[in-house]
PDB file of N, CA and C in Angstrom:
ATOM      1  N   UNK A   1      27.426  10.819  -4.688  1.00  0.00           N
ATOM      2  CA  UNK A   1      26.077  10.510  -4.255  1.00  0.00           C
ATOM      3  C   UNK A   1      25.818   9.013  -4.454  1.00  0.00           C
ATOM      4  N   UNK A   2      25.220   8.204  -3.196  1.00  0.00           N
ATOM      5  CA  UNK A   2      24.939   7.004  -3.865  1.00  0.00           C
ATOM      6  C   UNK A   2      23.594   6.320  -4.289  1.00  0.00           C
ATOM      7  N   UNK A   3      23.750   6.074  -5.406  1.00  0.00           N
ATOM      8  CA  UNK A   3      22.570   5.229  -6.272  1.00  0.00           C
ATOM      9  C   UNK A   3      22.048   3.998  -5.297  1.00  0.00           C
ATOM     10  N   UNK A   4      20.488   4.359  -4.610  1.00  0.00           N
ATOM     11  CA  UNK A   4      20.250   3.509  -3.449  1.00  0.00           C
ATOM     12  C   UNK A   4      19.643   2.194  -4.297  1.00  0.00           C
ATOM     13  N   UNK A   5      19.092   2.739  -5.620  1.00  0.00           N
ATOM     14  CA  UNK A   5      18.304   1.326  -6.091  1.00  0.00           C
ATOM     15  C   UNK A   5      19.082   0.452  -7.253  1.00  0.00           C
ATOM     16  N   UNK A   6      20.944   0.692  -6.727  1.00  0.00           N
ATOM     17  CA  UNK A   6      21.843  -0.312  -7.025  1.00  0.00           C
ATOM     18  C   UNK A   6      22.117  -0.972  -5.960  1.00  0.00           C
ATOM     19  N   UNK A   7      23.099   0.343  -5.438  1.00  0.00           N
ATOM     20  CA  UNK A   7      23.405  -0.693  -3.979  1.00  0.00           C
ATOM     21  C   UNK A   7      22.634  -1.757  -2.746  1.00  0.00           C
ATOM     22  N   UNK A   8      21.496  -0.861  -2.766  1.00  0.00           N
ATOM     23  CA  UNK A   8      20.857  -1.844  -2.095  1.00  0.00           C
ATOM     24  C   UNK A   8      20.841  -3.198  -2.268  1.00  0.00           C
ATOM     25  N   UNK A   9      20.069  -3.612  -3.701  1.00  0.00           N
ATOM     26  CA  UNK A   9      20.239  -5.170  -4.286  1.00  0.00           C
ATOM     27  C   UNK A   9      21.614  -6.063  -3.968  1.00  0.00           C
ATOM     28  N   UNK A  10      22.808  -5.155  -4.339  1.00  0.00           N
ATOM     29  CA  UNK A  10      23.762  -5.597  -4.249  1.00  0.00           C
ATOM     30  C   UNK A  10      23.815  -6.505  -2.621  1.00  0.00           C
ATOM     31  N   UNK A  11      24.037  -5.374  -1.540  1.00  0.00           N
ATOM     32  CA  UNK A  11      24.689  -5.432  -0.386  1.00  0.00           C
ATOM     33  C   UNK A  11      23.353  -6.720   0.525  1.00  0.00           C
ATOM     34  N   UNK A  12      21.390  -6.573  -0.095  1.00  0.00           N
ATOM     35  CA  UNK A  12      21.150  -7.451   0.518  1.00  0.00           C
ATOM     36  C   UNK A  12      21.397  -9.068   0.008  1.00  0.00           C
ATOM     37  N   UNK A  13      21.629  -9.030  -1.413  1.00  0.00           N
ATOM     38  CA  UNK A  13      21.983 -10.075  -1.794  1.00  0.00           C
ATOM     39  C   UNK A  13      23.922 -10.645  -1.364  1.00  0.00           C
ATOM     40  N   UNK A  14      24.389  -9.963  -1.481  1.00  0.00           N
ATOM     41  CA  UNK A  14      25.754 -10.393  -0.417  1.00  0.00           C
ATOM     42  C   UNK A  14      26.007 -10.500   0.890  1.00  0.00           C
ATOM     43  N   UNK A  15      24.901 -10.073   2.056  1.00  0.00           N
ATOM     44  CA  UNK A  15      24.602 -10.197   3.254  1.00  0.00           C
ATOM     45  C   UNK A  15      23.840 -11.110   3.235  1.00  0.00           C
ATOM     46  N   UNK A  16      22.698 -11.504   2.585  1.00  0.00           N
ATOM     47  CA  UNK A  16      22.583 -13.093   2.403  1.00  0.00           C
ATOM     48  C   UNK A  16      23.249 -14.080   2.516  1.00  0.00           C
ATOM     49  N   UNK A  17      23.832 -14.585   1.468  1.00  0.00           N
ATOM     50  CA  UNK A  17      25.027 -15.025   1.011  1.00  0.00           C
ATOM     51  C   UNK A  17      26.209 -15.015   2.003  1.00  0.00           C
ATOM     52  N   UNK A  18      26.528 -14.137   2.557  1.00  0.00           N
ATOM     53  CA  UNK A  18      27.230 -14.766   3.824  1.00  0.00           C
ATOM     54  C   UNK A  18      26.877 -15.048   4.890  1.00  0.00           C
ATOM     55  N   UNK A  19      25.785 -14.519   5.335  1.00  0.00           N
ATOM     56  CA  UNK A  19      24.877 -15.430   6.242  1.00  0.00           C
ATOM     57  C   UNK A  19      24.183 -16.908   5.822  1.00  0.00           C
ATOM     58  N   UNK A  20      24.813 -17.703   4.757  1.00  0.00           N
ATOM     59  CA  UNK A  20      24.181 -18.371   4.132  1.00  0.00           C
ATOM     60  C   UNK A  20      22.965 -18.841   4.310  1.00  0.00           C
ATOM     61  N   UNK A  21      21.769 -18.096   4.018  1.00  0.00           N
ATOM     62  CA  UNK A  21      20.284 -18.062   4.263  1.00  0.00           C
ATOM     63  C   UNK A  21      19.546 -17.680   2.782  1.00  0.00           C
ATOM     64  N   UNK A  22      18.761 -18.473   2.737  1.00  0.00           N
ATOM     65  CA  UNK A  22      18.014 -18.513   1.825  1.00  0.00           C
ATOM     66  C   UNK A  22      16.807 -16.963   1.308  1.00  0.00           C
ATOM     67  N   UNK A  23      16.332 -16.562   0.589  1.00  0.00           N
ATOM     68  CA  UNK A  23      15.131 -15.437   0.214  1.00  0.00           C
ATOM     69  C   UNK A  23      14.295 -16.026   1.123  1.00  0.00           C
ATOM     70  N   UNK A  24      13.855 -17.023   1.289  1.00  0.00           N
ATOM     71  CA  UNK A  24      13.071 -17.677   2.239  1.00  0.00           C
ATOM     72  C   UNK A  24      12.924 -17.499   3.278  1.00  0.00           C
ATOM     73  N   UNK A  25      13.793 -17.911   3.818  1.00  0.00           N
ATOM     74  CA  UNK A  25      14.397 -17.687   5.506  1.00  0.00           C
ATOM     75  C   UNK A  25      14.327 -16.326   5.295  1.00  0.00           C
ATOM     76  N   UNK A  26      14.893 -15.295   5.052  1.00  0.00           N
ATOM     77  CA  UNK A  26      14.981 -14.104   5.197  1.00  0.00           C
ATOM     78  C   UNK A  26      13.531 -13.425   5.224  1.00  0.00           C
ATOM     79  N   UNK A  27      12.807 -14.286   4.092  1.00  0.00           N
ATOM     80  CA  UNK A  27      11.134 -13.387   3.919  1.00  0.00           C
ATOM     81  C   UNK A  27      10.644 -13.758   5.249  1.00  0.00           C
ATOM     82  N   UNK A  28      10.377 -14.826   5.944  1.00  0.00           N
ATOM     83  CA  UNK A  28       9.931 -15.349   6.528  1.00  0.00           C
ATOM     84  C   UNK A  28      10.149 -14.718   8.359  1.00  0.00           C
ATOM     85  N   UNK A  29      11.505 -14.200   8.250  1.00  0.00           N
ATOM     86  CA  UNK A  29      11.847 -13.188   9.338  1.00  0.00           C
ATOM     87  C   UNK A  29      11.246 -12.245   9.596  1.00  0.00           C
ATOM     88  N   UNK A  30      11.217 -11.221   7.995  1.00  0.00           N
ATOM     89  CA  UNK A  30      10.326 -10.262   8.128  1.00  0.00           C
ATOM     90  C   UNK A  30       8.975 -10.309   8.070  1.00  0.00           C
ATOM     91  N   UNK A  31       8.596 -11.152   8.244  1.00  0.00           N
ATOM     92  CA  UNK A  31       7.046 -11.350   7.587  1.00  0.00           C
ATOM     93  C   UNK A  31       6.448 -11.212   6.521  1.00  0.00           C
ATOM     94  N   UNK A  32       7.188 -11.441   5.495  1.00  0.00           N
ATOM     95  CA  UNK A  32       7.141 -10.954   3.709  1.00  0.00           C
ATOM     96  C   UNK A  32       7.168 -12.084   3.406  1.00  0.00           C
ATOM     97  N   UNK A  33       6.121 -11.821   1.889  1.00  0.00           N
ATOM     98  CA  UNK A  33       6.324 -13.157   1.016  1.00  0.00           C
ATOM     99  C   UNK A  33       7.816 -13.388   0.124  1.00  0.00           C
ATOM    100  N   UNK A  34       8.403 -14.568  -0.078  1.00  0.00           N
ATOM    101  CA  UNK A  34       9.525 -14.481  -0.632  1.00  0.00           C
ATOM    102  C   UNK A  34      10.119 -13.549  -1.605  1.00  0.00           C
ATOM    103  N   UNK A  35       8.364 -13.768  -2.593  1.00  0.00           N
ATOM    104  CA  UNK A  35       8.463 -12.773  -3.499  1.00  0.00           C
ATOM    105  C   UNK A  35       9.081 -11.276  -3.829  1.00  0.00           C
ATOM    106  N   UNK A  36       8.646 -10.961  -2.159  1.00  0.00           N
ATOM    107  CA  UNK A  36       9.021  -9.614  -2.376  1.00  0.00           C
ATOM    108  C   UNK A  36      10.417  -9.194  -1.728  1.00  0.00           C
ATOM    109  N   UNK A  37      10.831 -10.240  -1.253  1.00  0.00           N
ATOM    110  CA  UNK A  37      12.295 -10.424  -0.492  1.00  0.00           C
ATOM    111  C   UNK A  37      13.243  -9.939  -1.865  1.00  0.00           C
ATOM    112  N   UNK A  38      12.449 -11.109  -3.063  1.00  0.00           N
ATOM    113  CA  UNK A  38      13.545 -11.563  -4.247  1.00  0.00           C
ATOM    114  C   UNK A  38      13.614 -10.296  -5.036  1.00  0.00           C
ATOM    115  N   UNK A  39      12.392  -9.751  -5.127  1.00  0.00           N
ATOM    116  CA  UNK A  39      11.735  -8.348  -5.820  1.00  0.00           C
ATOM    117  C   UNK A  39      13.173  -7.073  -5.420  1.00  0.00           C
ATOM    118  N   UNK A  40      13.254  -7.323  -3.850  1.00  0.00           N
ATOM    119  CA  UNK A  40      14.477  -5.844  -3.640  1.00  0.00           C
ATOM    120  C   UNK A  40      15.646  -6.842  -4.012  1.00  0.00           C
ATOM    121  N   UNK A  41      15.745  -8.232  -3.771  1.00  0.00           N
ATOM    122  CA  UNK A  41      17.673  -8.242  -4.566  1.00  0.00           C
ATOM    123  C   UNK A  41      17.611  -7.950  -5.844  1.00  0.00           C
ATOM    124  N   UNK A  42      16.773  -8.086  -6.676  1.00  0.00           N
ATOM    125  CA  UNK A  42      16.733  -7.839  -8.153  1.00  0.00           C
ATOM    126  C   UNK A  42      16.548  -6.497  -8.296  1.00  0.00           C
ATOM    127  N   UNK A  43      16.381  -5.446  -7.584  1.00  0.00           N
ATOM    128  CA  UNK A  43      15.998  -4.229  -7.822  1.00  0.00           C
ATOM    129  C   UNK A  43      14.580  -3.909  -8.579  1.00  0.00           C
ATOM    130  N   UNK A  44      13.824  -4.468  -8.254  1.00  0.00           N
ATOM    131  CA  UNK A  44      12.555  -3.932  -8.821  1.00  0.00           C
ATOM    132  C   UNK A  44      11.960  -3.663  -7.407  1.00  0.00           C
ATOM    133  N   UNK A  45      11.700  -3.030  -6.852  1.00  0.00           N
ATOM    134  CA  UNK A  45      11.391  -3.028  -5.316  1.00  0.00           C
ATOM    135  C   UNK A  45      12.060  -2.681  -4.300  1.00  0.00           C
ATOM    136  N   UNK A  46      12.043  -1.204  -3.416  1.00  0.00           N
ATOM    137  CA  UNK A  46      12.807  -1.484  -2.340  1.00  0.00           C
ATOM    138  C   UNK A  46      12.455  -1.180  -1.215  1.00  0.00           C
ATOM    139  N   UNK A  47      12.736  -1.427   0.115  1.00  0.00           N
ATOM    140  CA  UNK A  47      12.444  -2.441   1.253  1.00  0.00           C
ATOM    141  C   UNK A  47      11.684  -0.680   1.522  1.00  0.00           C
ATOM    142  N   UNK A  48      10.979  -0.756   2.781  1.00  0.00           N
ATOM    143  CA  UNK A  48      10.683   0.472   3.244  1.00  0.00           C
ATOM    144  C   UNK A  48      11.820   0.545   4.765  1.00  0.00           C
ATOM    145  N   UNK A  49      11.564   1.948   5.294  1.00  0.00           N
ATOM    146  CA  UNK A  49      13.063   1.989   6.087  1.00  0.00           C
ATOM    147  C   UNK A  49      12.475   1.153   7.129  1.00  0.00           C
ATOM    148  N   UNK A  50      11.555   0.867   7.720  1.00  0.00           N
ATOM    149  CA  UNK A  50      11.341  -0.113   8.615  1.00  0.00           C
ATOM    150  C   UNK A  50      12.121  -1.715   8.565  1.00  0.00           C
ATOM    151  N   UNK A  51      11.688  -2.192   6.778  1.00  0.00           N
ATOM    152  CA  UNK A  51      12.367  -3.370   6.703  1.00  0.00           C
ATOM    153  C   UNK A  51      13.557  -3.140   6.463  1.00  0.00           C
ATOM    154  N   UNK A  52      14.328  -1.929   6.383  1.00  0.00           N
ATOM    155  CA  UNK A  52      15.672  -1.872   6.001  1.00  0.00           C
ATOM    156  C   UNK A  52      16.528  -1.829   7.253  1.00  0.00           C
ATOM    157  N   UNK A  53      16.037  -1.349   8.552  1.00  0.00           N
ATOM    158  CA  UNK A  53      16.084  -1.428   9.930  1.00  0.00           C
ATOM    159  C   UNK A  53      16.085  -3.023  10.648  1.00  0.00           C
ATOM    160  N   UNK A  54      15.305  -3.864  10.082  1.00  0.00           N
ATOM    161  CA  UNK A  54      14.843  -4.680  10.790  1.00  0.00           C
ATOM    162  C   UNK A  54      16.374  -6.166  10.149  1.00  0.00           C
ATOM    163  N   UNK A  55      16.158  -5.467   8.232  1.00  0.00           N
ATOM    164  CA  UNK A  55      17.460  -5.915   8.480  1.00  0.00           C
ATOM    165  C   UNK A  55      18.947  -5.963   8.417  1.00  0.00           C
ATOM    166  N   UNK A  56      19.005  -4.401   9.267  1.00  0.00           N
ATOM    167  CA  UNK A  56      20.198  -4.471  10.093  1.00  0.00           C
ATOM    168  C   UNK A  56      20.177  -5.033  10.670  1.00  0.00           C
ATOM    169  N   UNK A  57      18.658  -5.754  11.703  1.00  0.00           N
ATOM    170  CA  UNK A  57      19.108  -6.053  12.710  1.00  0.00           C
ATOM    171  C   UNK A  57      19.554  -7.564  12.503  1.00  0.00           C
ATOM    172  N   UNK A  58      18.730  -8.483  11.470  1.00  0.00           N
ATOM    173  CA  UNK A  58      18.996  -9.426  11.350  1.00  0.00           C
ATOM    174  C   UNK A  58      20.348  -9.681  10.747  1.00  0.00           C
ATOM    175  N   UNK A  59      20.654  -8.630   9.786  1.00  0.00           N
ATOM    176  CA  UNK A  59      22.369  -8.785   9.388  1.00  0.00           C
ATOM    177  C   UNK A  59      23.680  -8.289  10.062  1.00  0.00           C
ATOM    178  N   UNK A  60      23.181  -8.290  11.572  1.00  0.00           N
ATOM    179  CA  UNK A  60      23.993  -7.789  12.502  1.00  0.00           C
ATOM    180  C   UNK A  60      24.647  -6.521  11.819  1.00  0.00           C
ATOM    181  N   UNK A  61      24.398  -5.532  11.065  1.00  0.00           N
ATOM    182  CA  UNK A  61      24.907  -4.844  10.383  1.00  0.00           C
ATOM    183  C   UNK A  61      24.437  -3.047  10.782  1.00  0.00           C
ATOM    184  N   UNK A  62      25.025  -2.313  10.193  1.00  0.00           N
ATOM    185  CA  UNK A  62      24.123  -0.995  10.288  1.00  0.00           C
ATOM    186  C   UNK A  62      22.964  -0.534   9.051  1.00  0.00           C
ATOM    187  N   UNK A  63      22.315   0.369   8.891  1.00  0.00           N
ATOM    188  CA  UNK A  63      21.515   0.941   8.166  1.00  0.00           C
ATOM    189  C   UNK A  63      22.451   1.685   7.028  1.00  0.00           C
ATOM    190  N   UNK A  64      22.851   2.124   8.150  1.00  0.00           N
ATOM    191  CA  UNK A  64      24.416   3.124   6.657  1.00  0.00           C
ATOM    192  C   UNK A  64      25.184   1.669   5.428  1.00  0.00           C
ATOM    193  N   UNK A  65      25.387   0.841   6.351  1.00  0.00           N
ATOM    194  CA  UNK A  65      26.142  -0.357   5.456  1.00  0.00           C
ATOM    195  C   UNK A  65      25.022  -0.453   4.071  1.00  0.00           C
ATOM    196  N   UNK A  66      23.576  -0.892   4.223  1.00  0.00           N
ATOM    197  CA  UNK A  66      22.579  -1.552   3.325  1.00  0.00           C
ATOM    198  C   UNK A  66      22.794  -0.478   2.581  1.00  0.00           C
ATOM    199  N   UNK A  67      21.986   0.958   2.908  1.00  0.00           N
ATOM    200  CA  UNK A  67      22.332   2.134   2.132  1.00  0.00           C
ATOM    201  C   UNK A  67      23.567   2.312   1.287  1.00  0.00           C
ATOM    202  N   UNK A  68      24.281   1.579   1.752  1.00  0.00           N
ATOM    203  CA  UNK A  68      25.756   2.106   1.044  1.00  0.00           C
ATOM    204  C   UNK A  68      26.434   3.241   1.250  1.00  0.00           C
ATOM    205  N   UNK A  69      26.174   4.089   2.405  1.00  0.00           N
ATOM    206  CA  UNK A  69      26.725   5.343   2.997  1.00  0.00           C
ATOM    207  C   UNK A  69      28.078   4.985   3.880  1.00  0.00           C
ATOM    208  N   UNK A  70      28.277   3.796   4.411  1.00  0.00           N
ATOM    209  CA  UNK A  70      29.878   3.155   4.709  1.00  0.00           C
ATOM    210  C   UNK A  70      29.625   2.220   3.992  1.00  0.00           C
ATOM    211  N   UNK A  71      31.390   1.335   3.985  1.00  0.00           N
ATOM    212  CA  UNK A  71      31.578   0.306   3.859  1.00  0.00           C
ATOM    213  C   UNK A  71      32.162  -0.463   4.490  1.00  0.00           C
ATOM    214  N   UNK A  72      31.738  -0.018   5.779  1.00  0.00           N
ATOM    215  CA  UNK A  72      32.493  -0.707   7.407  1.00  0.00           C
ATOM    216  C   UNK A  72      31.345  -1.353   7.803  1.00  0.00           C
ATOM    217  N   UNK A  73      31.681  -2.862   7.927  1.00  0.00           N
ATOM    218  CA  UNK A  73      30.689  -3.506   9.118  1.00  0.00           C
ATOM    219  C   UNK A  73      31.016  -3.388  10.249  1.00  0.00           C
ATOM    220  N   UNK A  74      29.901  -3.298  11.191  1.00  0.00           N
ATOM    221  CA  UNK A  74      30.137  -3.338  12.336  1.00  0.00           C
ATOM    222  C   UNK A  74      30.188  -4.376  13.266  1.00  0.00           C
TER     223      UNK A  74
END
């Protein structure tokens, strides 16, 4: 079973990071204050499935990847 309020933090803070883009840039996509960008990499906070959708889309990625249900990008 996977633990969503590990992986998550993990996978948006390393999809960052290789998109090299800032909490900033990223809040600013979704229309979020940074704050709460920084709030889900740290795990105190996590995204609702809308923003978890939105960024697949921005991490060219799937929904299953963020979740941690694969570990295939697409």
């Amino acid at each position: 079973m996977v633990d969503y309020e590990t992986i998550i933090p993990l996978r948006l803070k390393y999809l960052r990071e290789k998109f090299s883009l800032s909490q900033e840039e990223i809040a600013k996509q979704l229309k979020i204050g940074q704050s709460t960008y920084a709030n889900w990499e740290a795990g105190r906070r996590t995204p609702s499935i809308g923003k978890i959708a939105q960024l697949a889309d921005i991490y060219e990625t799937s929904v299953d990847l963020l979740l941690g249900r694969t570990d295939i990008d697409k």
